[in-house]
Protein backbone atom coordinates (compact mmCIF):
# COMPACT_ATOMS: atom_id res chain seq x y z
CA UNK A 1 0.34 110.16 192.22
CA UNK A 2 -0.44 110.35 195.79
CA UNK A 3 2.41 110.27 197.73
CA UNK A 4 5.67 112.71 197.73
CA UNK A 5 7.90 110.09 199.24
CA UNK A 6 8.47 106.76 200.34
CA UNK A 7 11.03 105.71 203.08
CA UNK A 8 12.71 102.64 203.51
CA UNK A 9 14.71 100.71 206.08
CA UNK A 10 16.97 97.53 206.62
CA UNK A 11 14.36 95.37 208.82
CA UNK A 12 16.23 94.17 212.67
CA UNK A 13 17.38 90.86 211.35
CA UNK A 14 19.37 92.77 208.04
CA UNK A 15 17.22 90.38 205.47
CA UNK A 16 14.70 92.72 203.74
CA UNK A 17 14.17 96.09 203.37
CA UNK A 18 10.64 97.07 205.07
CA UNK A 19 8.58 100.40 204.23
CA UNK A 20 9.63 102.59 207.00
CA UNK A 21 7.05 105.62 206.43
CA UNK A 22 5.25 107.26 203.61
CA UNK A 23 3.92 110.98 202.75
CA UNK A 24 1.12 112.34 200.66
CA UNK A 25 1.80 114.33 197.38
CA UNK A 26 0.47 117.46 199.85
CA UNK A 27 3.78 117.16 201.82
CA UNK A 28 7.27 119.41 200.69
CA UNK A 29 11.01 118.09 200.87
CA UNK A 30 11.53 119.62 203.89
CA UNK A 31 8.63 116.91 205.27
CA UNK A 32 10.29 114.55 204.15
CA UNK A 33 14.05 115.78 205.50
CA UNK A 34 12.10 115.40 208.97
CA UNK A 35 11.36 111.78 209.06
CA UNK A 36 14.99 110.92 207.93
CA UNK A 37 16.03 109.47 211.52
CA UNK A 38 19.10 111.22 212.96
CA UNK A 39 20.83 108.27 213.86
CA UNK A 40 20.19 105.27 211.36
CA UNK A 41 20.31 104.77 207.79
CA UNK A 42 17.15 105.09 205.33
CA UNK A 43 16.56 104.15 201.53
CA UNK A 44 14.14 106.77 200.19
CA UNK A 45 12.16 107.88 197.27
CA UNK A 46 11.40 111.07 196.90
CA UNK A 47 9.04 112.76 194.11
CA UNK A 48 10.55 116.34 193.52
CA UNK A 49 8.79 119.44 192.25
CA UNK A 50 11.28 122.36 190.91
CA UNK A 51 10.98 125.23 187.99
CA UNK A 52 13.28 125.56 185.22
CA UNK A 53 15.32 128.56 184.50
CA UNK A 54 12.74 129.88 181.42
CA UNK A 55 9.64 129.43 183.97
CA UNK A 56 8.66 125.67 183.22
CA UNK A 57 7.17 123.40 185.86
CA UNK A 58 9.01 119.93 186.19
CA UNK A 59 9.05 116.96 188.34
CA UNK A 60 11.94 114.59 189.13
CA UNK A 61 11.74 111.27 191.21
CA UNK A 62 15.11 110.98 193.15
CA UNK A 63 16.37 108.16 194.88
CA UNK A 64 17.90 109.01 198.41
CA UNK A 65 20.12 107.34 200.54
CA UNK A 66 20.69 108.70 203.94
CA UNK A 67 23.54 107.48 206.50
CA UNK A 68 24.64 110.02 209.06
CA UNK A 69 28.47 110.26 208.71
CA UNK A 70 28.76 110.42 213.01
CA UNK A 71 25.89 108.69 214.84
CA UNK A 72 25.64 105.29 212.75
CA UNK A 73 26.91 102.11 213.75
């Protein structure tokens, strides 16, 4: 594993979906919260580190998808 997430767009002419920006495992969430643009919409992946309730270290890969309710077209 070396990257924490992957971010994806809708490419200009709306036929493919293009690798908008990566970030390496060394990166948090709230890196990757940054590069979601404020004012389109972005397909992510996102590779999530969390402990359990009795003290156990776990990992979850989450798919995102991000559309800002009042700046998208």
């Amino acid at each position: 594993k070396d990257l924490r997430y992957c971010i994806f767009k809708i490419s200009d002419d709306r036929k493919t979906i293009e690798n908008d920006c990566q970030g390496p495992d060394t990166e948090t969430f709230q890196d990757f919260v940054k590069h979601l643009p404020e004012d389109q919409p972005r397909y992510a992946l996102c590779d999530i580190n969390y402990e359990t309730d009795d003290g156990r270290k776990q990992n979850k890969l989450c798919f995102f998808f991000w559309s800002p309710d009042d700046k998208t077209s």
